[in-house]
Every structure is written in C-alpha cells, then in structure tokens.
Protein backbone atom coordinates (compact mmCIF):
# COMPACT_ATOMS: atom_id res chain seq x y z
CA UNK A 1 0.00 0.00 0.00
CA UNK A 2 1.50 3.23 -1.34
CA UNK A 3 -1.12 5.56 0.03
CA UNK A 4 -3.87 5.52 2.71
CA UNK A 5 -6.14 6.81 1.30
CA UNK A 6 -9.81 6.40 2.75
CA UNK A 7 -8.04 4.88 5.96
CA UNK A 8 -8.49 5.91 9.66
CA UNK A 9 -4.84 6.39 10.07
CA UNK A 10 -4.13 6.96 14.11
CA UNK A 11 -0.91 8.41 14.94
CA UNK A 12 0.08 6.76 18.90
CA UNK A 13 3.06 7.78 20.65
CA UNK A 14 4.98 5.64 22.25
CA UNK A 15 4.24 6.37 25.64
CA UNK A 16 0.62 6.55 25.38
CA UNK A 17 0.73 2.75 23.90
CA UNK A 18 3.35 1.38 26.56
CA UNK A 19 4.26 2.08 30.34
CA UNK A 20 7.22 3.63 29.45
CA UNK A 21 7.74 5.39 32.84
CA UNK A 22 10.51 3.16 34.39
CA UNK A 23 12.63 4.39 31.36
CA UNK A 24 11.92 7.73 31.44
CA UNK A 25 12.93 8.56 34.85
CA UNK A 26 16.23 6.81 33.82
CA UNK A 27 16.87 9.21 31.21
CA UNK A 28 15.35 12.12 33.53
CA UNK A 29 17.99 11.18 36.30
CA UNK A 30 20.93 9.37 34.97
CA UNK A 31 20.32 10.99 30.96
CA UNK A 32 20.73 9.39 27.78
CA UNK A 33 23.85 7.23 27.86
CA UNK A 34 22.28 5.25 30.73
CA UNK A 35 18.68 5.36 29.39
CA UNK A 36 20.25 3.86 26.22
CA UNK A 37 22.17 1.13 28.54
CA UNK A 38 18.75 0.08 29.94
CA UNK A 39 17.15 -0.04 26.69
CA UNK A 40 19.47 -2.06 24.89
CA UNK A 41 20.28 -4.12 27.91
CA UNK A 42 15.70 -4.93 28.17
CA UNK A 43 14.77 -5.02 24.51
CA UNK A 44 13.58 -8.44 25.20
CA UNK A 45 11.59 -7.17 27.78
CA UNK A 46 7.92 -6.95 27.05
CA UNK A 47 6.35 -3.49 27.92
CA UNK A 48 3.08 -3.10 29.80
CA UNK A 49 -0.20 -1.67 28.81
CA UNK A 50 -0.31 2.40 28.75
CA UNK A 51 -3.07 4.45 28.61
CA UNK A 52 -4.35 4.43 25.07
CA UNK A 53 -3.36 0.15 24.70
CA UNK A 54 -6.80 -0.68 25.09
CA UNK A 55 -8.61 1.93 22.97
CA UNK A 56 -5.89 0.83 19.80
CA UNK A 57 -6.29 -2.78 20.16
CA UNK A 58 -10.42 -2.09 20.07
CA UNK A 59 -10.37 -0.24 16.97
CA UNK A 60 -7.40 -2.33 14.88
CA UNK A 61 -9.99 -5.21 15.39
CA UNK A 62 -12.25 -3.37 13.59
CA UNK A 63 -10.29 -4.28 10.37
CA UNK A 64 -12.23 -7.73 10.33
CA UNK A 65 -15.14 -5.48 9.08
CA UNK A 66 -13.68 -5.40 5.29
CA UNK A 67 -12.38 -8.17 3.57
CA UNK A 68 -11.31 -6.40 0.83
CA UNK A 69 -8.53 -3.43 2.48
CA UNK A 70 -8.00 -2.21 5.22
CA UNK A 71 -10.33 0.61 7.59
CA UNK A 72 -8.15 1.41 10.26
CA UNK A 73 -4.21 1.85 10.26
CA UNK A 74 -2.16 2.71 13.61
CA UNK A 75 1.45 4.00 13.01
CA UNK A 76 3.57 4.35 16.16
CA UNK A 77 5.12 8.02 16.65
CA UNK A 78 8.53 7.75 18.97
CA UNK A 79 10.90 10.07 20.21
CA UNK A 80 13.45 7.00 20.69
CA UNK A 81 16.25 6.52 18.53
CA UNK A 82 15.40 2.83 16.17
CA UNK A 83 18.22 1.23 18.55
CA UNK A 84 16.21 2.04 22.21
CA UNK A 85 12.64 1.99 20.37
CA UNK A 86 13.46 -1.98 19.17
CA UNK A 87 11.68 -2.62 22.61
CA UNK A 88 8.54 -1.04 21.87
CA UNK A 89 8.64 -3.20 18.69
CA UNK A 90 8.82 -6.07 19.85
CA UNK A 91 6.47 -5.67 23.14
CA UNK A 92 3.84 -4.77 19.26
CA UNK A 93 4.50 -8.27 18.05
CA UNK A 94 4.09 -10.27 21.72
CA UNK A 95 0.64 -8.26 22.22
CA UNK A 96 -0.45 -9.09 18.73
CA UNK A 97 -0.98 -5.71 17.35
CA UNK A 98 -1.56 -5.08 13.75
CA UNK A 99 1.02 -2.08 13.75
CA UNK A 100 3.80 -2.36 10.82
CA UNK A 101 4.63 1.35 10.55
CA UNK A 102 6.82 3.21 12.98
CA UNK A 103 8.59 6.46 13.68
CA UNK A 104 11.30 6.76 15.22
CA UNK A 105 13.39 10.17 15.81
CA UNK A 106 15.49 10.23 17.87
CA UNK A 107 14.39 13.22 20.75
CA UNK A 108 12.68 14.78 18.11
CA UNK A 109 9.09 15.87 17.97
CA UNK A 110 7.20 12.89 15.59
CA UNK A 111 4.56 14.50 15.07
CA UNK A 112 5.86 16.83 12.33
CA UNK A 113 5.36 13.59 9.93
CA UNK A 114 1.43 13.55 10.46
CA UNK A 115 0.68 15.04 6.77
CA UNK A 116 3.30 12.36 5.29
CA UNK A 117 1.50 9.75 7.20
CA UNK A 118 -2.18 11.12 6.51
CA UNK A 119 -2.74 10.80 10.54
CA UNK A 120 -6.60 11.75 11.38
CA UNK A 121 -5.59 11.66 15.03
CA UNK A 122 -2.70 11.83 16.94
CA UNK A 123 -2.43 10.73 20.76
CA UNK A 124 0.19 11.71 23.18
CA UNK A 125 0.66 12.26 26.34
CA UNK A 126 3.10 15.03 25.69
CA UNK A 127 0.67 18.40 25.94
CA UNK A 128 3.13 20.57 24.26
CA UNK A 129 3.21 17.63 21.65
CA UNK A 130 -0.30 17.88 20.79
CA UNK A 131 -0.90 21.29 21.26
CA UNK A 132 1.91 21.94 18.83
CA UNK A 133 0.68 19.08 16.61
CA UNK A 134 -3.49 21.24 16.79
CA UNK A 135 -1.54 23.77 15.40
CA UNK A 136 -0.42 22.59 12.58
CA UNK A 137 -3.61 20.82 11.57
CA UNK A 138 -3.06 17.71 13.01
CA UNK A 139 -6.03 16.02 14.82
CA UNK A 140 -4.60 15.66 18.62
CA UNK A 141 -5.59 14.52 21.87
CA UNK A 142 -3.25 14.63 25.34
CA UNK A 143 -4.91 11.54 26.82
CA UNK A 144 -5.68 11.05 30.73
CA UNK A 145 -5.87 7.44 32.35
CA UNK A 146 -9.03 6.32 33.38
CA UNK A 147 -8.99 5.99 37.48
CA UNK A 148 -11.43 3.23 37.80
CA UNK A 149 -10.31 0.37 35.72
CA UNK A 150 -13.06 -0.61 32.60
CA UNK A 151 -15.26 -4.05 33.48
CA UNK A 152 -13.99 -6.80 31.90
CA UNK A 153 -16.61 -7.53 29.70
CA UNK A 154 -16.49 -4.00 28.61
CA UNK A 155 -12.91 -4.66 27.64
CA UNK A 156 -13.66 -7.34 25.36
CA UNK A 157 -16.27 -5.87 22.88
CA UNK A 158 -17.83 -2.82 22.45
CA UNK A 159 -15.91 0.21 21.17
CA UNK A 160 -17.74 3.72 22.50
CA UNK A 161 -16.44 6.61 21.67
CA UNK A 162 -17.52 10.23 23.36
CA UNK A 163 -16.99 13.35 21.81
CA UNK A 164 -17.83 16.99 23.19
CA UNK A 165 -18.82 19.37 20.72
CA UNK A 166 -17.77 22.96 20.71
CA UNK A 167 -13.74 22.89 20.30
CA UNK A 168 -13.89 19.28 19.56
CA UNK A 169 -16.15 18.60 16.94
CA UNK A 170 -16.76 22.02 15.72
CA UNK A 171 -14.08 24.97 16.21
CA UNK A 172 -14.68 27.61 19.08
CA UNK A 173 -16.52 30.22 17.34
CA UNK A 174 -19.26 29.57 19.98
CA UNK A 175 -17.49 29.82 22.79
CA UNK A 176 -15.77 32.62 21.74
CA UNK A 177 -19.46 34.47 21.91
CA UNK A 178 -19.81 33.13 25.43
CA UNK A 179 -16.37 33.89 26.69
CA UNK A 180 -16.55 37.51 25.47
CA UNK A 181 -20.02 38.08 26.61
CA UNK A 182 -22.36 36.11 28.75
CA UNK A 183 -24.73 32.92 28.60
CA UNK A 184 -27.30 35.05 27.67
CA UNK A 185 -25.45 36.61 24.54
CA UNK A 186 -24.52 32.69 23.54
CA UNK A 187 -28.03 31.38 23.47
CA UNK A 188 -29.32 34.17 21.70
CA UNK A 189 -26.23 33.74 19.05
CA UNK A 190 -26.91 29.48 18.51
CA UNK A 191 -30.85 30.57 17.81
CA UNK A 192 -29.62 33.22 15.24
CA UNK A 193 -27.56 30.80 13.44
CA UNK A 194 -29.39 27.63 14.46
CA UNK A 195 -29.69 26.66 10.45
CA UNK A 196 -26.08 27.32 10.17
CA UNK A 197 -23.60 24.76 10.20
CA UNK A 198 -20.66 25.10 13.02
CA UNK A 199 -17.17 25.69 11.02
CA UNK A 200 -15.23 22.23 11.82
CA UNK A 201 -13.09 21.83 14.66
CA UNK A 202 -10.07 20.03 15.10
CA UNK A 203 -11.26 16.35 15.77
CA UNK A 204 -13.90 16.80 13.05
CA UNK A 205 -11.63 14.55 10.40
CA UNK A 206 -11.56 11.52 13.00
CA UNK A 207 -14.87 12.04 13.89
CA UNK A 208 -16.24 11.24 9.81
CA UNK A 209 -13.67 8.39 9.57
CA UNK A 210 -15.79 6.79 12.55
CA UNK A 211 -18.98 7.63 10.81
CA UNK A 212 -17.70 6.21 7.78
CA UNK A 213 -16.56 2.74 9.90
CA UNK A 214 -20.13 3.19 11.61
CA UNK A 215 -21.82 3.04 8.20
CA UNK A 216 -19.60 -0.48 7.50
CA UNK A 217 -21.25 -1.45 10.33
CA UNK A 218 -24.87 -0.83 9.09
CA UNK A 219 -24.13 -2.69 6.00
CA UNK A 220 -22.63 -5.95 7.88
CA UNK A 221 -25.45 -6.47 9.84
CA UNK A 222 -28.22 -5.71 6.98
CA UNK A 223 -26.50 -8.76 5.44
CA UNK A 224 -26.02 -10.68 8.83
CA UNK A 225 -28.93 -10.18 11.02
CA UNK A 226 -26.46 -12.28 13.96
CA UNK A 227 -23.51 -9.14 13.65
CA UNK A 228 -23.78 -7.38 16.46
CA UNK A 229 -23.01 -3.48 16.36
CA UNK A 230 -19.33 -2.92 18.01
CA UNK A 231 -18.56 0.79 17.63
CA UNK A 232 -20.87 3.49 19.23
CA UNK A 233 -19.97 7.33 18.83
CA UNK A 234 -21.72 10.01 21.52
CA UNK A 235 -22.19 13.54 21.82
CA UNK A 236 -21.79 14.80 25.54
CA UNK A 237 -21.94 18.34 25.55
CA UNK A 238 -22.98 21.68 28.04
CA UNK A 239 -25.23 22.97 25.60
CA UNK A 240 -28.63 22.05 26.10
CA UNK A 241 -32.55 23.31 24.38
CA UNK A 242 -32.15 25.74 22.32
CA UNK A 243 -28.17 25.77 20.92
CA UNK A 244 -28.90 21.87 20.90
CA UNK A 245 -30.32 22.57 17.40
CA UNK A 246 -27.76 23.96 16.11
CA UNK A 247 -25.88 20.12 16.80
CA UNK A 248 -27.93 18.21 14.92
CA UNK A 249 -28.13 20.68 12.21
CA UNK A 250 -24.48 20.41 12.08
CA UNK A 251 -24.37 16.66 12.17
CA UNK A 252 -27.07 16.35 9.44
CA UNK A 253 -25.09 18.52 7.17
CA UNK A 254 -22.43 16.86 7.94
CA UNK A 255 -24.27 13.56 6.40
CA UNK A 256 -24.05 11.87 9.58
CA UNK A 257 -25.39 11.28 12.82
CA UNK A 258 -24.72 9.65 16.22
CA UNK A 259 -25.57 7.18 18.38
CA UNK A 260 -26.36 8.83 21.48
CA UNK A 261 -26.40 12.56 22.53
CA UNK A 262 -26.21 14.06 25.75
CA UNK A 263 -27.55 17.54 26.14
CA UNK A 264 -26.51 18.38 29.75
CA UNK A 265 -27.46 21.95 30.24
CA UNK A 266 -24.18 22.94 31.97
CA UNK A 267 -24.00 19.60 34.84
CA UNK A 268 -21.23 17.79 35.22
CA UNK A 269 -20.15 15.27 32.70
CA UNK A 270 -18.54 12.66 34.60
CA UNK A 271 -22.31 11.20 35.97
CA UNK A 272 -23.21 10.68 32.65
CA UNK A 273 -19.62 9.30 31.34
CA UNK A 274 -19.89 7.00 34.55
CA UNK A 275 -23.03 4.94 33.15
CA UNK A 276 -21.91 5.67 29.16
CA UNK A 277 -18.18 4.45 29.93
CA UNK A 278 -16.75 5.50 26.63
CA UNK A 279 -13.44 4.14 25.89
CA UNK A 280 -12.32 7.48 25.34
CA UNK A 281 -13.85 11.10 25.75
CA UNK A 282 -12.78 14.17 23.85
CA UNK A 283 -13.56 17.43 25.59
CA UNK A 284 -11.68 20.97 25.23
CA UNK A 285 -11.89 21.72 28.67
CA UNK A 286 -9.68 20.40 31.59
CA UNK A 287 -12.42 20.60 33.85
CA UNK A 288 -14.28 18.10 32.08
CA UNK A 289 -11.13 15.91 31.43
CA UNK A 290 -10.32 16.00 34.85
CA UNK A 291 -13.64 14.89 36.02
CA UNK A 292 -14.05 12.55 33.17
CA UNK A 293 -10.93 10.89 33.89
CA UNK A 294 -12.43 9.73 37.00
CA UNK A 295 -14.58 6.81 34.99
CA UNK A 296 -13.03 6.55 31.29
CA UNK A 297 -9.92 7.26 29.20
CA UNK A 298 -9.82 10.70 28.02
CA UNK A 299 -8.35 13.02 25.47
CA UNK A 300 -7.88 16.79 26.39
CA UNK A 301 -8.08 18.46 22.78
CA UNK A 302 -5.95 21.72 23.47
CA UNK A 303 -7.29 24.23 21.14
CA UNK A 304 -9.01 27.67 20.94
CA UNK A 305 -10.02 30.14 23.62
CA UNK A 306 -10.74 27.48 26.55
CA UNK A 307 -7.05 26.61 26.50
CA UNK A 308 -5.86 30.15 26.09
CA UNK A 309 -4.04 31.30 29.49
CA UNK A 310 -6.80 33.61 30.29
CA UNK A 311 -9.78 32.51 29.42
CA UNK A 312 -13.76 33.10 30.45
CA UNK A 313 -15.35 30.69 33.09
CA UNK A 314 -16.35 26.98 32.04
CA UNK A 315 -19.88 25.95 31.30
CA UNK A 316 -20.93 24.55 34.46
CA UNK A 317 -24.00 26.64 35.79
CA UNK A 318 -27.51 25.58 33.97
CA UNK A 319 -27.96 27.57 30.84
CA UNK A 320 -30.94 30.01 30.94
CA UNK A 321 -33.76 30.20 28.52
CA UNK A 322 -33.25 32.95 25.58
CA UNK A 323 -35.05 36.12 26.05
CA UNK A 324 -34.96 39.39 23.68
C-alpha cells in the first residue's frame, strides 16, 4: 500500500501505547547514555499496557469489518532513537498488534510527519506535543488514564467513543461568543444561526472516519442479522434546548449522525460518562477531562479560547432560557 487513502490512520506515541515510565525517569535522572544502557540491555523485555493500549487494540480489530482493504491503520510516533525503540517493537508483536509502521526520531518531535502519514488523530501524552501538533492541523488529543479500571466484559467488545462538541467537533466560534459576553449573549447567538452549520473543529476529520466505519457497520449487519453493532460514537456536551439545534443541524449537514447525545445543560459530565463508559472522551476543557478521567480514558483536545491562558469561566452553571 502506497497511500492511505480512505483509511483511519491513528498516529500513537509511544508512551501513550506502553508504560514507558521506568525508562523515562532513567533518562530524567541518569540521561541518555544510561537510558540507552537500559534499553538495549531490556529489549527483550515486554512493555506493559499504557493508557491508550486498550482503545488501539479495540479499533485495529475493527479491520475484520472489510475483507477487501483495510479501515483502520495505527502507526507508532517515537521520540526514541530505532536502537532504544526496538523494545517497543517487539512488546507490538508479543501483544499481537496489527502495527507495521513506525517512527522513530530520535528526541525529536514525531509528530511533524502527520501530513506524510495522513494521521486523522494523533495521541500523546506530551501536551506541548499535541498542542503543537493542533496547530499545525493535526487532529490531537493529550490523553488522561481512566482511574477506575473498565469491566472486563467491557474490555472485550464494544468500542464507545464520546466526543464533546464545541472545540472538539466544531471549532470555538461559539465559545468565543460566550467567553466575550455572557450565557445570555450565547443562546441568543446558537438561535440566530441555528440553520447554520458550526465551522469544523479540530477532531472533526476523526470524527467522519468513525462515521464512515459506523456506516460499514450498518451494512454488515443488513447482510447478517447475527452481527452485532461494536462501535458506538456520543455527543456529551454543556449545551442544552435551544443551541442543541444547532448540533444536529451540524451533524445532518455533515451527512451523519450519532448514536447517542447528551444535552446536559451545563451539569457535570462525569455522571453521565460513569453509566456511558466510553473508551475514550474528547472534551476541550480540563475541567471536564479531569472529572471525566475519574470513569473513562480521556483526550484533552488543546485548542481555541478554553485553553488560552486567560480565558472566560467553564460551562458549568444551567444555561438560561433565551429572552430578547
């Protein structure tokens, strides 16, 4: 394959796919001459489980959905040189993970490579990484462990995936009207342009590539009534009646929709995320990261005016009804 073209191609660095910690302090305390030594000296050694293993393994087993090519594609992102990364490789192969591609550069940032690689989402848990990465178009997500560890049976099949809208899905045009103004000034703003699509935000691309896995879905089971559904997408958002229209007007312009949507009217996520347990949850705000984090994975998506050092207070009061 020359080209990935109509591929989810997910961009994981090496961290957020292995425990990588015990090395890291190494090369924190004793530096790279000694981290090297330790590398070298475990390559045989397999790696544990990080933070995103679970959510890559899920979708990479979605591949069984097409006989024909390929729907998802994971390429491994490393700052290790190929000597000290021959670890990570092989800890791949003992775990069974359809990964072939890897970068490896040596202290460098990998994420540079994401337009050479066609990467629809990158995952780190490096925040100047993927804040860097946002900014030059690239799909990113700092992910958070979960605190409470996922149910076994949870583990094993279903693949949910939970998205936030503003600054996630679409940009932060929205919350730009809030920040400057008031909750007031926002409602009245969503009404006004209730028929107008949101401009896209920076995990729209990864977003479509589920639909478009979703919609391989559909067709599997309308010729196998006995397939049962695997991946799930969700909206979980502040907004609630009336800039919820605006949402699905997006999504159905969009050509798509989802599975579940939460319109939660400024409450707290993590209730909600607690019951939903999405494998992983994409919100703008560290607030909502921070409490998500308490029941699921999740992916901090550091753009726009919510991750700016000053910025306006979070949605977390109940939004008020509009009045002119």
């Amino acid at each position: 394959m020359s080209k990935l073209d109509d591929v989810l191609v997910i961009g994981i660095a090496s961290s957020a796919l292995f425990n990588l910690s015990e090395g890291h302090c190494i090369f924190t305390d004793e530096g790279v001459d000694a981290y090297r030594a330790y590398q070298l000296k475990n390559r045989d050694s397999i790696l544990n489980p990080g933070t995103a293993f679970e959510f890559v393994r899920k979708i990479l087993a979605l591949n069984d959905l097409a006989f024909d090519r390929r729907l998802v594609e994971v390429v491994l992102l490393s700052r290790n040189s190929p000597d000290t990364g021959r670890r990570i490789m092989t800890s791949i192969k003992y775990y069974g993970l359809d990964i072939s591609r890897a970068v490896f550069t040596q202290g460098r940032s990998p994420y540079v490579y994401h337009e050479a690689f066609e990467i629809d989402l990158f995952l780190s848990e490096n925040d100047s990484d993927v804040r860097e990465a946002i900014k030059l178009g690239c799909p990113a997500g700092r992910v958070y462990p979960a605190r409470e560890p996922l149910l076994p049976a949870l583990i094993e099949h279903s693949l949910t995936i939970a998205f936030d809208f503003d600054g996630v899905l679409a940009d932060d045009s929205s919350e730009k009207v809030y920040a400057e103004g008031d909750l007031q000034s926002f409602l009245i703003h969503e009404v006004d342009n209730m028929d107008v699509p949101a401009i896209d935000g920076p995990i729209k691309p990864f977003f479509m590539a589920i639909a478009a896995i979703q919609a391989r879905e559909t067709q599997r089971k309308d010729s196998d009534s006995t397939y049962q559904r695997r991946l799930r997408s969700s909206i979980v958002t502040a907004r609630n009646s009336p800039a919820d229209l605006r949402v699905l007007n997006t999504l159905e312009s969009w050509g798509v929709t989802v599975d579940d949507a939460f319109f939660l009217g400024g409450l707290k996520k993590g209730p909600v995320l607690s019951v939903l347990k999405p494998d992983i949850f994409f919100d703008d705000q560290k607030v909502h990261i921070e409490d998500a984090a308490k029941h699921t994975m999740s992916a901090h998506v550091v753009f726009g005016v919510r991750n700016e050092k000053s910025s306006a207070p979070v949605h977390t009061e109940r939004p008020a009804r509009v009045s002119r």
